[in-house]
N, C-alpha and C. Protein backbone atom coordinates (compact mmCIF):
# COMPACT_ATOMS: atom_id res chain seq x y z
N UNK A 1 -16.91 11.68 -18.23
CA UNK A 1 -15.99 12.40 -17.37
C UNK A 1 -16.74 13.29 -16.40
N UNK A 2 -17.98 14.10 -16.60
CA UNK A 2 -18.27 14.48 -15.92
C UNK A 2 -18.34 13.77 -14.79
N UNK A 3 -18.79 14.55 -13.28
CA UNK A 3 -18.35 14.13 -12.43
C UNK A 3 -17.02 13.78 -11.63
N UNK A 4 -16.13 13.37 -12.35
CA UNK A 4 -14.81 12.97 -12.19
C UNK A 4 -14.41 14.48 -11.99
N UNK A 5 -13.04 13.86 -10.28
CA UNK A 5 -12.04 15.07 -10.39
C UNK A 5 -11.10 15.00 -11.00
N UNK A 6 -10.67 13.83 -11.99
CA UNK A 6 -10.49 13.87 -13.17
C UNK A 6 -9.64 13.14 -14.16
N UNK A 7 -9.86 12.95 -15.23
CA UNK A 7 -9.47 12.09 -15.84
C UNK A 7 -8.76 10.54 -15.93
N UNK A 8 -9.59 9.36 -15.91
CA UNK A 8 -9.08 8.36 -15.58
C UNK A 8 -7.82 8.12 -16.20
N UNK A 9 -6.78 7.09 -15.15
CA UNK A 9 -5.71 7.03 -15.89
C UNK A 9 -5.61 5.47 -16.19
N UNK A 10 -5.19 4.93 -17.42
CA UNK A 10 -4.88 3.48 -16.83
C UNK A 10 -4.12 2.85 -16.54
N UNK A 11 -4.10 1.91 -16.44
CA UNK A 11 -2.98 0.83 -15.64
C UNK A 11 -1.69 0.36 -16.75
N UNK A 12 -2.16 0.11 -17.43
CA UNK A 12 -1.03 -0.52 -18.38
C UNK A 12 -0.41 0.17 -19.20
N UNK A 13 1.07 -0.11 -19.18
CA UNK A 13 1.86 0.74 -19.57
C UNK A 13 2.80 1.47 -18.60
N UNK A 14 2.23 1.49 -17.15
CA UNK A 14 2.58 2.82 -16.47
C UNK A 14 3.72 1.67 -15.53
N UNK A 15 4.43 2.60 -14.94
CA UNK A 15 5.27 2.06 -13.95
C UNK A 15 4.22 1.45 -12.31
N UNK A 16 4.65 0.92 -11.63
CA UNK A 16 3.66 0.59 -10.55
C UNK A 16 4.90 0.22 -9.37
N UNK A 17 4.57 0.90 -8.59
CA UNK A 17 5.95 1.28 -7.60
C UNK A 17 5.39 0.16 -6.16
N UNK A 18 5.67 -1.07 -5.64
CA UNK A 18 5.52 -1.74 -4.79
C UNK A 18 6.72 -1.92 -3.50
N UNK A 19 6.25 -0.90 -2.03
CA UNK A 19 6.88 -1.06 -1.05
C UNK A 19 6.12 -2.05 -0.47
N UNK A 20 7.02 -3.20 -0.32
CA UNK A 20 7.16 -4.53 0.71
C UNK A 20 6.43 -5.23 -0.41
N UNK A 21 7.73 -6.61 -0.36
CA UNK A 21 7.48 -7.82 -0.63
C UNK A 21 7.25 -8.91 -0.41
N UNK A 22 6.50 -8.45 0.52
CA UNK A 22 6.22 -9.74 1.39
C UNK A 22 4.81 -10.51 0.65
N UNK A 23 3.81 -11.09 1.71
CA UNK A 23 3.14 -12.21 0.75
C UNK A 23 2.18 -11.02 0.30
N UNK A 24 1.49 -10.07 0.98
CA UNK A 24 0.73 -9.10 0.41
C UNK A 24 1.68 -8.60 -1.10
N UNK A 25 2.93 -8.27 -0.75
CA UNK A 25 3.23 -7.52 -2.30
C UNK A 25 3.62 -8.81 -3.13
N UNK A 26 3.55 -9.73 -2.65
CA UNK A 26 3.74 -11.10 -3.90
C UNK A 26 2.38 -11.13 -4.59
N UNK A 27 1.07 -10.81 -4.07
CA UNK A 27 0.07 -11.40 -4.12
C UNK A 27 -0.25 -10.00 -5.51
N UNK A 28 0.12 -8.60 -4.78
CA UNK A 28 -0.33 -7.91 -5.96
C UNK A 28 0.23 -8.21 -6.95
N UNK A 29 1.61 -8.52 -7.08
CA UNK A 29 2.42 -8.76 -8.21
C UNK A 29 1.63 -9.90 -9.18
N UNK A 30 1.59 -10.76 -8.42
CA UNK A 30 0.35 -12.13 -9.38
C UNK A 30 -0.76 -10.85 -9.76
N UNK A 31 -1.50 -10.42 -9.33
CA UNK A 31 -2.47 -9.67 -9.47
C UNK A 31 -2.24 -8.85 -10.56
N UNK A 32 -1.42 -7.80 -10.66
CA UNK A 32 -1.04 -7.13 -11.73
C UNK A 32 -0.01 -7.40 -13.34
N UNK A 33 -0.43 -8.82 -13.14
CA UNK A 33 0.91 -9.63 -14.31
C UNK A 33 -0.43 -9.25 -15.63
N UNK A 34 -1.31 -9.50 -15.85
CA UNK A 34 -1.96 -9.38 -16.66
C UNK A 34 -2.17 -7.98 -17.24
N UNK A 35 -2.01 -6.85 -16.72
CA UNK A 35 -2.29 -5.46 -16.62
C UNK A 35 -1.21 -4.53 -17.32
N UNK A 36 0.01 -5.67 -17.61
CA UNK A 36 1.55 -5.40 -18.83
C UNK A 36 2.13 -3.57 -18.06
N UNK A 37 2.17 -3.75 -16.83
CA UNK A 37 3.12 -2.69 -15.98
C UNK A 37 4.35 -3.04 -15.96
N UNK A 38 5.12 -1.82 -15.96
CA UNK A 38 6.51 -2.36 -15.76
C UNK A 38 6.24 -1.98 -13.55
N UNK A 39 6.86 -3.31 -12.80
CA UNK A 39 6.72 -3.12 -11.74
C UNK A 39 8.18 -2.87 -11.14
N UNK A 40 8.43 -1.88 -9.97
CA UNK A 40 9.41 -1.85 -9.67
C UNK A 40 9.08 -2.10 -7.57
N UNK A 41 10.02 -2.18 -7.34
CA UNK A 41 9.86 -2.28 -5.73
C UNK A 41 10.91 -2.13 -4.46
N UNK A 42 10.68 -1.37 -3.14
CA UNK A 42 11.39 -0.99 -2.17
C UNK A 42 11.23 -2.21 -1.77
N UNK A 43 12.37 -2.49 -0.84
CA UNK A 43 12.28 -3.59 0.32
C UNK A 43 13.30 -3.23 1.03
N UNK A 44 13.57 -3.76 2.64
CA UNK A 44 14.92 -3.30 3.23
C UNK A 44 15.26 -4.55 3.37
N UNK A 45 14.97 -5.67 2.64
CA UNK A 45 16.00 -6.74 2.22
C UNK A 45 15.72 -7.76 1.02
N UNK A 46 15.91 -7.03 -0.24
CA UNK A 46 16.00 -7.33 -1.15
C UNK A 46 16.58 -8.70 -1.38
N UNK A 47 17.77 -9.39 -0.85
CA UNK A 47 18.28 -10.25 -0.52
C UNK A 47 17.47 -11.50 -0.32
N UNK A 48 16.52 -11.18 0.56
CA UNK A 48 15.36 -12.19 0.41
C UNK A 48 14.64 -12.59 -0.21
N UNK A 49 14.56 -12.08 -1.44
CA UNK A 49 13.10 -11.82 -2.60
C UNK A 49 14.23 -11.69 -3.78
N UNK A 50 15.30 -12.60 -4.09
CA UNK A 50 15.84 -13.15 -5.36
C UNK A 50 15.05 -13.93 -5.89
N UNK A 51 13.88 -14.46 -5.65
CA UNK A 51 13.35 -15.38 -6.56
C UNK A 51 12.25 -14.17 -7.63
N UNK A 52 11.86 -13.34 -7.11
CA UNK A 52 10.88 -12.59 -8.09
C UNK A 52 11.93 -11.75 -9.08
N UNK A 53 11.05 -11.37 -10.21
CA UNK A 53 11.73 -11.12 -11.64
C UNK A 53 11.44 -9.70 -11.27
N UNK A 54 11.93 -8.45 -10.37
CA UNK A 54 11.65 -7.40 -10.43
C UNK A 54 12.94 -6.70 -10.15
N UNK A 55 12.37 -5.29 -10.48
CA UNK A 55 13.56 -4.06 -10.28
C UNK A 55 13.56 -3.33 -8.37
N UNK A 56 14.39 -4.16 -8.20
CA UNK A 56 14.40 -3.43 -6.69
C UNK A 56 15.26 -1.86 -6.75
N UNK A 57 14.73 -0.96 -6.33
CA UNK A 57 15.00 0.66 -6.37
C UNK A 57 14.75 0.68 -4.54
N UNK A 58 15.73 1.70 -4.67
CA UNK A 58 15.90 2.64 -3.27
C UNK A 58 14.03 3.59 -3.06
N UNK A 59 13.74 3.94 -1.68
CA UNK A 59 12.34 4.35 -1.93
C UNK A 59 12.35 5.59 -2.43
N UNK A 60 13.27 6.87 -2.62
CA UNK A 60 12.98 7.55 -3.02
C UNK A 60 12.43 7.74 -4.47
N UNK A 61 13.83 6.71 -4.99
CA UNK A 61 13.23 6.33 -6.44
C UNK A 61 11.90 5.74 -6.95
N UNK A 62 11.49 4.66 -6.27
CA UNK A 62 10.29 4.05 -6.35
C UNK A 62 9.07 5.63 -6.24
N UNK A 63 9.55 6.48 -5.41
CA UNK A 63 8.48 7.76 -5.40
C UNK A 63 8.47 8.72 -6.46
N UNK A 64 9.91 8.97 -6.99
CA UNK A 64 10.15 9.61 -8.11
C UNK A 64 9.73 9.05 -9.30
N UNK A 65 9.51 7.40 -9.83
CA UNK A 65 9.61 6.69 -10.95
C UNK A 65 8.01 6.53 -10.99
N UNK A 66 7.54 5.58 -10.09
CA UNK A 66 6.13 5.40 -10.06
C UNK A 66 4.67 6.14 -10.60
N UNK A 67 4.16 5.76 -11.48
CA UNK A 67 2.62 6.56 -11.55
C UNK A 67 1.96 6.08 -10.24
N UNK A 68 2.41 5.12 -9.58
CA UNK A 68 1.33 4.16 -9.04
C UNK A 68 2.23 3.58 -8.06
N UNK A 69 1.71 3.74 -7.01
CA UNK A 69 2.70 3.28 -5.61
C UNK A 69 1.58 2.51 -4.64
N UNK A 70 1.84 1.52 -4.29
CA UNK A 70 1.33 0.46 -3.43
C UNK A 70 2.06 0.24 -2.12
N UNK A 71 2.10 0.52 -0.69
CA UNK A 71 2.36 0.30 0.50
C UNK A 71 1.84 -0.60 1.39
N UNK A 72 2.67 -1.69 1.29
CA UNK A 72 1.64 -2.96 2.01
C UNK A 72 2.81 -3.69 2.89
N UNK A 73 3.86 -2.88 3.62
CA UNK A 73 4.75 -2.93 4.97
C UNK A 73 4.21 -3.56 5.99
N UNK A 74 4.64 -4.14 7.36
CA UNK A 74 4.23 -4.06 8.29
C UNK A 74 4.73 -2.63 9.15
N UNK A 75 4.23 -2.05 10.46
CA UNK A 75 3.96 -0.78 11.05
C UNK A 75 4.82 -1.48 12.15
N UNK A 76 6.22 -0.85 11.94
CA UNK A 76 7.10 -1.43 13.17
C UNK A 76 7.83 0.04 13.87
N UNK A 77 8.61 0.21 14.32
CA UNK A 77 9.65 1.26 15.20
C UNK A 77 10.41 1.68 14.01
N UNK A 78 10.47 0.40 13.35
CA UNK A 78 11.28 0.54 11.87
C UNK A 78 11.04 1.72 10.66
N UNK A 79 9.44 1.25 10.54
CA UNK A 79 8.41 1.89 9.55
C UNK A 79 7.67 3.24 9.73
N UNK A 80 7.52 3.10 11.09
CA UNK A 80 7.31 4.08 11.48
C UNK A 80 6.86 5.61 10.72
N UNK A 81 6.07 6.41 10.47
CA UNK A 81 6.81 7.57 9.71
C UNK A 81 7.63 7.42 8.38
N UNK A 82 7.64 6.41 7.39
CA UNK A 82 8.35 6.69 6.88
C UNK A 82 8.10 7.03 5.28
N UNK A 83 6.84 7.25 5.10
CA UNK A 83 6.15 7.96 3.87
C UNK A 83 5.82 9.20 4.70
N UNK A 84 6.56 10.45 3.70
CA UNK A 84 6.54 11.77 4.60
C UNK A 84 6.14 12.55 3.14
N UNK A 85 6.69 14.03 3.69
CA UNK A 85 6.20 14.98 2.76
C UNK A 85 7.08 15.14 1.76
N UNK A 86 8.68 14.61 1.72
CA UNK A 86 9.56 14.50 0.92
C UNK A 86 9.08 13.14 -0.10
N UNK A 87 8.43 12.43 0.05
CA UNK A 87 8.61 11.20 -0.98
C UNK A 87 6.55 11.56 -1.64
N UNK A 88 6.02 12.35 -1.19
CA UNK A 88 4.73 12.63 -1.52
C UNK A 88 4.93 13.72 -2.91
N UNK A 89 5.93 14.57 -2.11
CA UNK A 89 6.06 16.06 -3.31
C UNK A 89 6.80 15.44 -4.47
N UNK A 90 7.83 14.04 -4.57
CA UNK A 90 8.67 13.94 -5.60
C UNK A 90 7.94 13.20 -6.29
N UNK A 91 6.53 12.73 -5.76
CA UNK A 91 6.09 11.73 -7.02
C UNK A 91 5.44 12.36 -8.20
N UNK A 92 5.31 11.34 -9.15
CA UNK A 92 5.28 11.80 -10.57
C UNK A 92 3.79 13.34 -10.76
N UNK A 93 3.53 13.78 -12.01
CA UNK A 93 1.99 14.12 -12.55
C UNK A 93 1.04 13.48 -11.98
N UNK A 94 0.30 13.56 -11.61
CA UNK A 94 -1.09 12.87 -11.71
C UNK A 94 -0.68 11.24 -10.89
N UNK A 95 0.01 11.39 -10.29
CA UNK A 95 0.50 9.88 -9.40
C UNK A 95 -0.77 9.60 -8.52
N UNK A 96 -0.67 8.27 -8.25
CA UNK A 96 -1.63 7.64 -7.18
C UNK A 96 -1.19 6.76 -5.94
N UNK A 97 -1.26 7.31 -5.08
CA UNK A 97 -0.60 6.60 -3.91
C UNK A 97 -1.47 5.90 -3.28
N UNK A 98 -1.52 4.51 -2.61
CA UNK A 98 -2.23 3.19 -1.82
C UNK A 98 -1.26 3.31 -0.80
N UNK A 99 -2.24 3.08 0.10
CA UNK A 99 -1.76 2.97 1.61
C UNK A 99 -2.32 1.40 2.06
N UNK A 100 -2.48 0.39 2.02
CA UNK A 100 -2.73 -0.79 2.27
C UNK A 100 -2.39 -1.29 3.54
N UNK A 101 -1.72 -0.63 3.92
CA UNK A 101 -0.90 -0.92 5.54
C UNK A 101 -1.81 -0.10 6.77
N UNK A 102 -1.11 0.00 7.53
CA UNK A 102 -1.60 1.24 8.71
C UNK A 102 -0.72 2.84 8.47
N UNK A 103 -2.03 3.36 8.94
CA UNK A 103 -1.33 4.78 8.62
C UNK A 103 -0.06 5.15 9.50
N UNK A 104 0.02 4.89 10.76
CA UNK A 104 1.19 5.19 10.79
C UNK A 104 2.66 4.70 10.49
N UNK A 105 2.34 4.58 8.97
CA UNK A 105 3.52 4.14 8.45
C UNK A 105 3.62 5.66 7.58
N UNK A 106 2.66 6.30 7.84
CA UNK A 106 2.70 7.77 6.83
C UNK A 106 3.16 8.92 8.01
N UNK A 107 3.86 10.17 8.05
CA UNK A 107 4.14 11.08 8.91
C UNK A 107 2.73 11.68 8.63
N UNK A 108 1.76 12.00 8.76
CA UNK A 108 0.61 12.33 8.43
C UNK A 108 0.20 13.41 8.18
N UNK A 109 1.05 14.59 8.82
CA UNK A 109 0.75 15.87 9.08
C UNK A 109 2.07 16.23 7.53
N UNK A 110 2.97 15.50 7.40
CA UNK A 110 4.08 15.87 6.21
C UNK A 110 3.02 15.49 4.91
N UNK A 111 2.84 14.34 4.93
CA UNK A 111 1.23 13.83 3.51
C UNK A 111 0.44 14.59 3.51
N UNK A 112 -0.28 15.30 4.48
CA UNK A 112 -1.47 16.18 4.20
C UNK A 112 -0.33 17.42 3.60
N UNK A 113 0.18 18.20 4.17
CA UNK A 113 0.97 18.78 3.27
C UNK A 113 1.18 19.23 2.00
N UNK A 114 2.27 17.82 1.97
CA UNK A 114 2.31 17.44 0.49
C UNK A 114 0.98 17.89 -0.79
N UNK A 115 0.14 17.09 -0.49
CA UNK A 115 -1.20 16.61 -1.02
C UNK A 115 -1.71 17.73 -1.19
N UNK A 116 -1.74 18.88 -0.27
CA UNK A 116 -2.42 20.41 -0.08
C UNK A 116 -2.08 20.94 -1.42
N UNK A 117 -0.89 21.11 -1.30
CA UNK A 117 0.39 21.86 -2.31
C UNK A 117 0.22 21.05 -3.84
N UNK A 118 0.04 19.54 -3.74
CA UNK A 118 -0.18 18.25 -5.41
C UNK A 118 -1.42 17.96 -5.32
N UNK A 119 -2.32 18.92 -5.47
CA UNK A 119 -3.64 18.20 -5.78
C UNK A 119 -3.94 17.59 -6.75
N UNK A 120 -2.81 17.11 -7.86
CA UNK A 120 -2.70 15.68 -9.13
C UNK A 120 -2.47 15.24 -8.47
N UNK A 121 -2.34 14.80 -7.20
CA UNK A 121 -2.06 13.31 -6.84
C UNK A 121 -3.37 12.61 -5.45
N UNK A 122 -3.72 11.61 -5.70
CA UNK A 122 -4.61 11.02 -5.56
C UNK A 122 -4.05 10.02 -4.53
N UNK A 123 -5.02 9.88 -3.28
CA UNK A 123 -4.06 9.22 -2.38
C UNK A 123 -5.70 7.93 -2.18
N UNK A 124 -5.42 6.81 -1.95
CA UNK A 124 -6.21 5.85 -0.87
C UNK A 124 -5.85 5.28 -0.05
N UNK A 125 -6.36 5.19 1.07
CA UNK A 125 -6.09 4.63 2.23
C UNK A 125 -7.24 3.89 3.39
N UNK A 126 -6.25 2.59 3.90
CA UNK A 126 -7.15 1.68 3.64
C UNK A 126 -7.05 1.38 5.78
N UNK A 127 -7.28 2.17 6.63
CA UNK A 127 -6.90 2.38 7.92
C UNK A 127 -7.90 2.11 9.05
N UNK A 128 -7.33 1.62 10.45
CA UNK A 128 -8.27 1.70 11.63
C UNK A 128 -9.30 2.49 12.07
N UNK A 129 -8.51 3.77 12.08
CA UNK A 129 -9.43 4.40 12.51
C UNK A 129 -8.91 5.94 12.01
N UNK A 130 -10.02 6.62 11.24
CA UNK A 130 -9.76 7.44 10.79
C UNK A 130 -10.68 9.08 11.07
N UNK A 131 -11.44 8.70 11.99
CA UNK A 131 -12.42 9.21 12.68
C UNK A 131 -11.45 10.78 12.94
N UNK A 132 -10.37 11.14 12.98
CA UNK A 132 -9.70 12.12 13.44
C UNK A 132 -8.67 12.22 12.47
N UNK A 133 -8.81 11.81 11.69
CA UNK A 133 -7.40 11.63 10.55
C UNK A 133 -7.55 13.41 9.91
N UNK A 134 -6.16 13.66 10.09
CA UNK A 134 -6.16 15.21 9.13
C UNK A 134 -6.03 15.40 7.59
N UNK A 135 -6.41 13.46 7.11
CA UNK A 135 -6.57 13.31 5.74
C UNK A 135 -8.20 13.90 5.46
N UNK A 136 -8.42 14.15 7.02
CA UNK A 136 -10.28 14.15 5.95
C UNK A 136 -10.03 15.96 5.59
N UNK A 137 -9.38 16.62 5.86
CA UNK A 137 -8.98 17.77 5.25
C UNK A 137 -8.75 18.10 4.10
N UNK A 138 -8.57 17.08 3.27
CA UNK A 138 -8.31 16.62 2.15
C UNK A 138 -9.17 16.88 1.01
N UNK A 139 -9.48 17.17 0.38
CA UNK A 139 -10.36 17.58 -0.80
C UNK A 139 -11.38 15.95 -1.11
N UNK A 140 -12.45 15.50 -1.05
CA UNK A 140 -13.22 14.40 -1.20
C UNK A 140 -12.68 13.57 -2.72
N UNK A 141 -12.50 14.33 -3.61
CA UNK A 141 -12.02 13.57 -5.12
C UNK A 141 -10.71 13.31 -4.84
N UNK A 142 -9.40 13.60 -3.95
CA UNK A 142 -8.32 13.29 -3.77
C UNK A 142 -8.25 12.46 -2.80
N UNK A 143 -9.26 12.43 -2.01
CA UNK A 143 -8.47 10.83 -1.04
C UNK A 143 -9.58 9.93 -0.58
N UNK A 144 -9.45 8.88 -0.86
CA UNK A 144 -10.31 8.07 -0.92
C UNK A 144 -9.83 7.10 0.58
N UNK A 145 -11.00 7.53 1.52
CA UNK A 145 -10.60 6.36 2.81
C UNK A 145 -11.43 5.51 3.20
N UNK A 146 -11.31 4.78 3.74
CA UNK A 146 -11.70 3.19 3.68
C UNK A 146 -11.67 2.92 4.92
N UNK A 147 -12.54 2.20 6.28
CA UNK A 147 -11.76 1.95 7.25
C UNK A 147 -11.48 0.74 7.01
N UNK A 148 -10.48 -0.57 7.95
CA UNK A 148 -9.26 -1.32 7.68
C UNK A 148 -10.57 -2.49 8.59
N UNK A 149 -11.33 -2.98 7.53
CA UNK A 149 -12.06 -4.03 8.42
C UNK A 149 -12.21 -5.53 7.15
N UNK A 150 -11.08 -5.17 6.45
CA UNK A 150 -10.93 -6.94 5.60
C UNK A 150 -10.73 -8.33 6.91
N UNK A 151 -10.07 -7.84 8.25
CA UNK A 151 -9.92 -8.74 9.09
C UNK A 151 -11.11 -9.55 9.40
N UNK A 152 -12.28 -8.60 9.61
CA UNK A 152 -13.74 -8.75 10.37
C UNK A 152 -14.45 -9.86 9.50
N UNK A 153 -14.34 -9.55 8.27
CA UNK A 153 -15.30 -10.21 7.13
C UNK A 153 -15.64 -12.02 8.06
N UNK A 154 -16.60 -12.34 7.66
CA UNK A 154 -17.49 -13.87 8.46
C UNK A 154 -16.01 -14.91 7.40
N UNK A 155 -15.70 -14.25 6.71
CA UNK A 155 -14.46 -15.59 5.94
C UNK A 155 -13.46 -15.44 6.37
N UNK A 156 -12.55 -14.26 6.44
CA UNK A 156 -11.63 -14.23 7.33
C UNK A 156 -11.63 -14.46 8.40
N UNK A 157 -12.40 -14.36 9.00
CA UNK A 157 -12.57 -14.91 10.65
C UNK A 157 -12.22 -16.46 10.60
N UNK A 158 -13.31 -17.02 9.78
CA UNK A 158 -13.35 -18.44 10.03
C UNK A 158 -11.75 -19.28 9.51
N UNK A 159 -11.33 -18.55 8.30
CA UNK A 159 -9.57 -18.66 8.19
C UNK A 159 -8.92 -18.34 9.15
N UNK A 160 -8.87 -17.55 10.08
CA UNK A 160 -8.22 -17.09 11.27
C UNK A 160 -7.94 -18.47 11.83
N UNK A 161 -9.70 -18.57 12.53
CA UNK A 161 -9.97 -19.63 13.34
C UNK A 161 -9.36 -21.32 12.82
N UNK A 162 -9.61 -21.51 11.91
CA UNK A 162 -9.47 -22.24 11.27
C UNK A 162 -7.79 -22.80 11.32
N UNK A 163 -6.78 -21.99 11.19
CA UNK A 163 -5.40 -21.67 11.13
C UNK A 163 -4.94 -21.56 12.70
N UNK A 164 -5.76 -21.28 13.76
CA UNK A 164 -5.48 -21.12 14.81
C UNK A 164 -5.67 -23.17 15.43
N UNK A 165 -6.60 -23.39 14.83
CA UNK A 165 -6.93 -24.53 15.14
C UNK A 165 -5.97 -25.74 14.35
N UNK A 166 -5.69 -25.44 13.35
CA UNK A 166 -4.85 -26.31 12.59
C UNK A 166 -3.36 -26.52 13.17
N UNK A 167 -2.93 -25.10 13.44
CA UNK A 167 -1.57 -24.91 14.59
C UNK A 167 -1.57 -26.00 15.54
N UNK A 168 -2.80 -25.58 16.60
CA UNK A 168 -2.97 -26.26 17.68
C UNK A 168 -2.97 -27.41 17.65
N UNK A 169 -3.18 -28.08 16.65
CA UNK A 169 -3.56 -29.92 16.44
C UNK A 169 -2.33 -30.14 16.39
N UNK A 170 -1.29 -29.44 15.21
CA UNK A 170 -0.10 -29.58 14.36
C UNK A 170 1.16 -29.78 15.43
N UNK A 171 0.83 -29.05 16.70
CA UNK A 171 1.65 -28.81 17.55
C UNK A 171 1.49 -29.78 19.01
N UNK A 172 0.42 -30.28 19.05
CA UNK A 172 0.07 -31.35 19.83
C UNK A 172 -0.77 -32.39 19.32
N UNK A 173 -0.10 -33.34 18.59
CA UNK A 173 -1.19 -34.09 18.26
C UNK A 173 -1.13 -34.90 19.59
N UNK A 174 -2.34 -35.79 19.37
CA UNK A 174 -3.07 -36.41 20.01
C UNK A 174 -2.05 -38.11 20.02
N UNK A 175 -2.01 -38.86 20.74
CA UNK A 175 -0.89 -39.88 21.08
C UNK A 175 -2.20 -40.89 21.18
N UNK A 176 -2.28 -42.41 20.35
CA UNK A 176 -3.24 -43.07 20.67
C UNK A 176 -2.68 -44.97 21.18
């Protein structure tokens, strides 16, 4: 333990709170089946995602219920702002919040806040550009930032490319 700001928590057992179900939150869900969480999840259309075996909750709840909250939205007019200082202060003890998306899906100046006031809660974030972020205000053992360069990697690229090229054939083939 030394070292640690403190005490690891683990995974199993705990609730694990997943906003957006799309293929990113399908993918954690495979990901975390082994790890025996009970998973719960926001979506603003639940309707779509009847095939997965989960508890869809309103987001406040997902903030209130969760040890463990995962944000992997897309950043629309929609999304905007919409992890603030109200859904930061209601989460649990010792909660851990993932930002997987772009930050401005967080009100940023309401999260730092928050976070000031819950220093049990542990934030990561996984963003463009953070060079000015008022997360680095943040105490170093409470927020863990990352800049947002999984796109760049020499494999993703070549999947990009690859998918860009497969389109293109798919959509004009060739007439012989």
């Amino acid at each position: 333990r030394r070292g640690l700001p403190r005490r690891p928590m683990e995974i199993a057992g705990q609730t694990f709170g997943i906003v957006g179900t799309g293929n990113i939150g399908r993918q954690l869900l495979r990901l975390l089946e082994p790890f025996e969480v009970d998973v719960i999840a926001f979506t603003r259309t639940p309707e779509h995602h009847s095939d997965l075996d989960i508890q869809f909750v309103d987001l406040a709840r997902l903030f209130r219920t969760a040890s463990i909250v995962s944000i992997q939205i897309p950043l629309s007019s929609a999304t905007s702002g919409l992890i603030g200082e109200q859904e930061v202060r209601s989460m649990r003890e010792m909660a851990i919040l993932v930002n997987c998306s772009r930050l401005g899906l967080f009100d940023v100046e309401g999260v730092v806040r928050a976070l000031t006031d819950r220093p049990d809660i542990s934030l990561a974030v996984d963003a463009l550009d953070l060079s000015a972020s008022p997360l680095k205000r943040l105490p170093l053992g409470q927020v863990l930032m990352s800049p947002h360069v999984a796109g760049n990697s020499e494999q993703a690229l070549t999947r990009m490319y690859r998918a860009v090229a497969e389109a293109a054939v798919s959509e004009h083939p060739t007439s012989r």
